[in-house]
C-alpha atoms as a PDB file:
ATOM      1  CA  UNK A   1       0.000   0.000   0.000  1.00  0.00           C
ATOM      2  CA  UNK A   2       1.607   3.599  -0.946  1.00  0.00           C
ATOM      3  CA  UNK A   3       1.978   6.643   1.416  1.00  0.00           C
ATOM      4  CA  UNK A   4       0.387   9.255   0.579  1.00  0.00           C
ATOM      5  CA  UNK A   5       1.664  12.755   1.733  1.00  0.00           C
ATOM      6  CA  UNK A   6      -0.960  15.147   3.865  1.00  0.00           C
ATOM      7  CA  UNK A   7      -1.575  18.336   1.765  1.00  0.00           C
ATOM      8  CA  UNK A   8      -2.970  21.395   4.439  1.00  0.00           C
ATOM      9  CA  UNK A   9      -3.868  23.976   2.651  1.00  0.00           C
ATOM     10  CA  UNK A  10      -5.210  26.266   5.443  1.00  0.00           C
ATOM     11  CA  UNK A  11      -4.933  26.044   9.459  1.00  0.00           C
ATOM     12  CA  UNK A  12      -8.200  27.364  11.115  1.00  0.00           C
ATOM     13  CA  UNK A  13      -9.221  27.619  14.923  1.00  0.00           C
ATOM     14  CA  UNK A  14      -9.162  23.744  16.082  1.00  0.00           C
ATOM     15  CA  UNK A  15      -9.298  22.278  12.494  1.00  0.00           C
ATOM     16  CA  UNK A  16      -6.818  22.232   9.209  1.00  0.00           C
ATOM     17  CA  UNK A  17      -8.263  22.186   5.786  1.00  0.00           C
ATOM     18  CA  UNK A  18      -6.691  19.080   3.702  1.00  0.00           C
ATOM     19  CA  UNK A  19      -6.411  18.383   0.345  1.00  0.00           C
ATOM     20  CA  UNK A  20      -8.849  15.573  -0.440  1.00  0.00           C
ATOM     21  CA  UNK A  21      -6.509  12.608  -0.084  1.00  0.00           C
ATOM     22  CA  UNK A  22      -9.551  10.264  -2.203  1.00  0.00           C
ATOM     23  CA  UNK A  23      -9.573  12.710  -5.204  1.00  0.00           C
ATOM     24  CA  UNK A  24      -6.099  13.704  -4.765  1.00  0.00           C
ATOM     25  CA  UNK A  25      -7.966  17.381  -4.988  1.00  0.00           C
ATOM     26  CA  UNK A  26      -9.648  16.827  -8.621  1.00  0.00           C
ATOM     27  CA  UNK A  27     -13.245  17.122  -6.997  1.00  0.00           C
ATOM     28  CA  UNK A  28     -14.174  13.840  -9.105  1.00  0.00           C
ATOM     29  CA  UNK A  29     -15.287  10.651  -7.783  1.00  0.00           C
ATOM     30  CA  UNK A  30     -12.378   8.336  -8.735  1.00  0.00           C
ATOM     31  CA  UNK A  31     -14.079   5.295  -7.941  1.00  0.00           C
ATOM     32  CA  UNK A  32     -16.579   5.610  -9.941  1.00  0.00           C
ATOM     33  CA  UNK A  33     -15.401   7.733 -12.692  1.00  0.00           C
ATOM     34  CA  UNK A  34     -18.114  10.463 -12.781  1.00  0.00           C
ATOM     35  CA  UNK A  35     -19.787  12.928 -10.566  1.00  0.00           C
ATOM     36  CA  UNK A  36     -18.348  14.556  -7.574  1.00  0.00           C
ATOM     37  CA  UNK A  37     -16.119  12.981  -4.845  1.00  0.00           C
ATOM     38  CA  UNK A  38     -18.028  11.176  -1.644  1.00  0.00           C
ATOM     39  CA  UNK A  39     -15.528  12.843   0.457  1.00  0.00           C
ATOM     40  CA  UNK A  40     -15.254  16.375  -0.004  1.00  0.00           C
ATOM     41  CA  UNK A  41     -18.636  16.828  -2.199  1.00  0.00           C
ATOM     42  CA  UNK A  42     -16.806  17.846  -5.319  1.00  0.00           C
ATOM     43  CA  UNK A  43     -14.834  20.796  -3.458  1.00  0.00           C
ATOM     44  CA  UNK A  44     -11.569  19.011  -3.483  1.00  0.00           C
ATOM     45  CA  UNK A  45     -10.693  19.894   0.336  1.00  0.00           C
ATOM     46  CA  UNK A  46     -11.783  18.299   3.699  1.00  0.00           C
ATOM     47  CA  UNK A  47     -11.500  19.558   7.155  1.00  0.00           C
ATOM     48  CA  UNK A  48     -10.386  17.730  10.100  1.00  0.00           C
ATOM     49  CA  UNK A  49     -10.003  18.370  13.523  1.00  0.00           C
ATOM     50  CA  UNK A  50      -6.650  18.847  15.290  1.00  0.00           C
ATOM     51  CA  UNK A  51      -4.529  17.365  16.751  1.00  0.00           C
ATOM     52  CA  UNK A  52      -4.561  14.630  13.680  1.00  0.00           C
ATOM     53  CA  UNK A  53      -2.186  12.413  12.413  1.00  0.00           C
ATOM     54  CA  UNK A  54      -2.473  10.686   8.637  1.00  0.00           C
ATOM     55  CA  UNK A  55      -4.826   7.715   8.676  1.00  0.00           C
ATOM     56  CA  UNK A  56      -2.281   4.446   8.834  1.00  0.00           C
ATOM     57  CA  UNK A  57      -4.988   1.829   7.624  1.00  0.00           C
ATOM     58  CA  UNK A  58      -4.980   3.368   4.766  1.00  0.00           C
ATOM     59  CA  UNK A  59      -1.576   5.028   4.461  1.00  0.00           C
ATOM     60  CA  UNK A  60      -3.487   8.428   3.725  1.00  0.00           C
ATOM     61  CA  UNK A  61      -4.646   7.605   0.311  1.00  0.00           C
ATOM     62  CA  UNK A  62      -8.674   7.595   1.553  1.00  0.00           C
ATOM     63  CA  UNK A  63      -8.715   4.418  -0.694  1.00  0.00           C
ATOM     64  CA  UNK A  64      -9.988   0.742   1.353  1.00  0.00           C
ATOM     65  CA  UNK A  65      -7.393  -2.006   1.099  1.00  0.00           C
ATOM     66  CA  UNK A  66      -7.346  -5.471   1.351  1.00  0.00           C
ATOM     67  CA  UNK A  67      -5.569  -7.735   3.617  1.00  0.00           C
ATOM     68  CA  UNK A  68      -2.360  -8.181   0.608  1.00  0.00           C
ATOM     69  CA  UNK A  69      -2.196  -4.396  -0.018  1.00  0.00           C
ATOM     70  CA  UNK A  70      -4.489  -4.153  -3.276  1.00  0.00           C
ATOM     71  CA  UNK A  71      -7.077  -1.040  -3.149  1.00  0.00           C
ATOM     72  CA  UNK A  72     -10.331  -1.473  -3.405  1.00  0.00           C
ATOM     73  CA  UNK A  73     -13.623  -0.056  -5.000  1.00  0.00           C
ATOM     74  CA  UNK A  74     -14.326   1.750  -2.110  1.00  0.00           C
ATOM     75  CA  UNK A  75     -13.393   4.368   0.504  1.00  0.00           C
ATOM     76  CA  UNK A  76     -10.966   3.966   3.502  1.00  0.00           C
ATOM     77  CA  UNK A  77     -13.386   2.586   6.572  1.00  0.00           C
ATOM     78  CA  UNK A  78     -11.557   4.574   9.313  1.00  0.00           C
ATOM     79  CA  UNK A  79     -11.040   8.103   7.223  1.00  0.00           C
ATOM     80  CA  UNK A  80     -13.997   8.272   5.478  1.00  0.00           C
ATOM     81  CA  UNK A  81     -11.292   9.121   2.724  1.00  0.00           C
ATOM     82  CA  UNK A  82      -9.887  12.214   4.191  1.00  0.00           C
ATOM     83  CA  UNK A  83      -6.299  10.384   4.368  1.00  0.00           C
ATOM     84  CA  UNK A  84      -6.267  11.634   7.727  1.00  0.00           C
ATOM     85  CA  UNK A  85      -7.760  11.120  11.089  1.00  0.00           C
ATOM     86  CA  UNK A  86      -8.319  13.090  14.546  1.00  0.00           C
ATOM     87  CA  UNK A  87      -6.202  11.905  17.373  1.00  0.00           C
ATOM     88  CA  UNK A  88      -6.732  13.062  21.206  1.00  0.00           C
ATOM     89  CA  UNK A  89      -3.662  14.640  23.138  1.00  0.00           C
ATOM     90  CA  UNK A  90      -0.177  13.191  23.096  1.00  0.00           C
ATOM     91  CA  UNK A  91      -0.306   9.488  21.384  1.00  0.00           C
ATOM     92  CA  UNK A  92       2.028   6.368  20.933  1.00  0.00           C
ATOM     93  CA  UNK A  93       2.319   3.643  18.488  1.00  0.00           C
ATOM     94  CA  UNK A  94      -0.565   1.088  19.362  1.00  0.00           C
ATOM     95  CA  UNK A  95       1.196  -1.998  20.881  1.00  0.00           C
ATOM     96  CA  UNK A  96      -1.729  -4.002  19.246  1.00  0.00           C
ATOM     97  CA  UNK A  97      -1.153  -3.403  15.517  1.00  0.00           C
ATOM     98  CA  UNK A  98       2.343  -1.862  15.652  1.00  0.00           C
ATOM     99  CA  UNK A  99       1.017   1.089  14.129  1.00  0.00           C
ATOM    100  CA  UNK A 100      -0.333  -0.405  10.952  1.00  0.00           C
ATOM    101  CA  UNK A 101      -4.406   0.375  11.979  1.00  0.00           C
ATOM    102  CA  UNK A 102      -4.844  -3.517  10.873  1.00  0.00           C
ATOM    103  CA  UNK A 103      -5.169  -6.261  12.971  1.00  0.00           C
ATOM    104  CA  UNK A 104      -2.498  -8.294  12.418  1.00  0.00           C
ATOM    105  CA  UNK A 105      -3.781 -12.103  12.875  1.00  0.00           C
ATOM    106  CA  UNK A 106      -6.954 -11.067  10.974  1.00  0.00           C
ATOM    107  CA  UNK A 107      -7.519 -12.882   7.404  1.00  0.00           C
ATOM    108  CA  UNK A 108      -9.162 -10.539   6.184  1.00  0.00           C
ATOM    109  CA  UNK A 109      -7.622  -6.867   6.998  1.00  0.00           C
ATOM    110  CA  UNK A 110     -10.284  -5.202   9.331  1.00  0.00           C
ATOM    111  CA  UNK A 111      -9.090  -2.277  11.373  1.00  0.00           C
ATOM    112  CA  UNK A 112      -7.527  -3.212  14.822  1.00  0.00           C
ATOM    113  CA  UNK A 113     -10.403  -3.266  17.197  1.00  0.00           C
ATOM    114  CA  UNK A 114      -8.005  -1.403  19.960  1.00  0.00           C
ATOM    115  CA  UNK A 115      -7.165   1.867  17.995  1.00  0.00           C
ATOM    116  CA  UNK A 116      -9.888   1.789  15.701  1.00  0.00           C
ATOM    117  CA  UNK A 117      -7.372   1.880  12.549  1.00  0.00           C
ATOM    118  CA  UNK A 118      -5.728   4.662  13.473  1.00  0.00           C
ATOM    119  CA  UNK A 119      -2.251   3.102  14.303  1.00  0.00           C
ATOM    120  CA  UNK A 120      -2.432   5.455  17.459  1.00  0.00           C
ATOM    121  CA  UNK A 121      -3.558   5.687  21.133  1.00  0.00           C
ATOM    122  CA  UNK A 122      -3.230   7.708  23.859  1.00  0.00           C
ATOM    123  CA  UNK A 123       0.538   8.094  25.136  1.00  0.00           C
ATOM    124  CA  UNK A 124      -0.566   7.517  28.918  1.00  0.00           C
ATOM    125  CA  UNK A 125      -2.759   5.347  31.007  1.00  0.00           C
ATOM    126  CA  UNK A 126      -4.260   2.996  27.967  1.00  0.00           C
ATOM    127  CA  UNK A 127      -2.533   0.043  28.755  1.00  0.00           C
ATOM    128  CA  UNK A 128      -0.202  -1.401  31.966  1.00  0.00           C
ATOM    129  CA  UNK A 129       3.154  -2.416  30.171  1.00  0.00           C
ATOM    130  CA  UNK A 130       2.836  -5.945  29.086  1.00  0.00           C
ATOM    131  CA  UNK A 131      -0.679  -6.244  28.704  1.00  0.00           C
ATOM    132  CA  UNK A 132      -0.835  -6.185  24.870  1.00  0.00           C
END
């Protein structure tokens, strides 16, 4: 699965305006081929609340992949296809996924059911050492 850099455009109060990592910006739906993007409604940005870090199930691209890295016809489960997801406070790796937002023993690539995909969790008091 490719990385995708984060594009901000514009930092507002509590928020940062993104380039639509699904349409890359071009306001099209690139799933389907025609009409306007599901994720930003054809504008080509999205906003998302700060702190935030970039979405690691799906390595910012807003696509869905499955469990051997191929995209698929659909968008990312834990963005929404913003390539980018709110995070609360000061946060770590998760022990659980390594960081990856997958669970790691699961066939069939779902997001890890302990940082809800986003690779991340709270730097203190989510888990006693050892427990993961």
């Amino acid at each position: 699965m490719e990385q995708q850099e984060i594009k901000v455009l514009k930092k507002e109060e509590g928020y940062v305006v993104l380039e639509c990592a699904l349409c890359e910006g071009m306001r099209a739906d690139p799933i389907l081929g025609v009409g306007k993007c599901p994720t930003c409604g054809g504008k080509g940005t999205v906003r998302v609340m700060t702190p935030y870090v970039q979405c690691h199930y799906c390595g910012g691209t807003g696509l869905q992949y499955d469990r051997h890295g191929s995209p698929r016809s659909m968008t990312c489960v834990v963005c929404k296809g913003k390539g980018a997801v709110h995070v609360t406070g000061d946060v770590k790796e998760c022990p659980a996924c390594k960081g990856s937002g997958r669970t790691l023993a699961d066939e069939f690539g779902l997001p890890c059911t302990i940082c809800s995909g986003k690779g991340m969790v709270p730097a203190s008091g989510y888990f006693p050492e050892g427990k993961v």
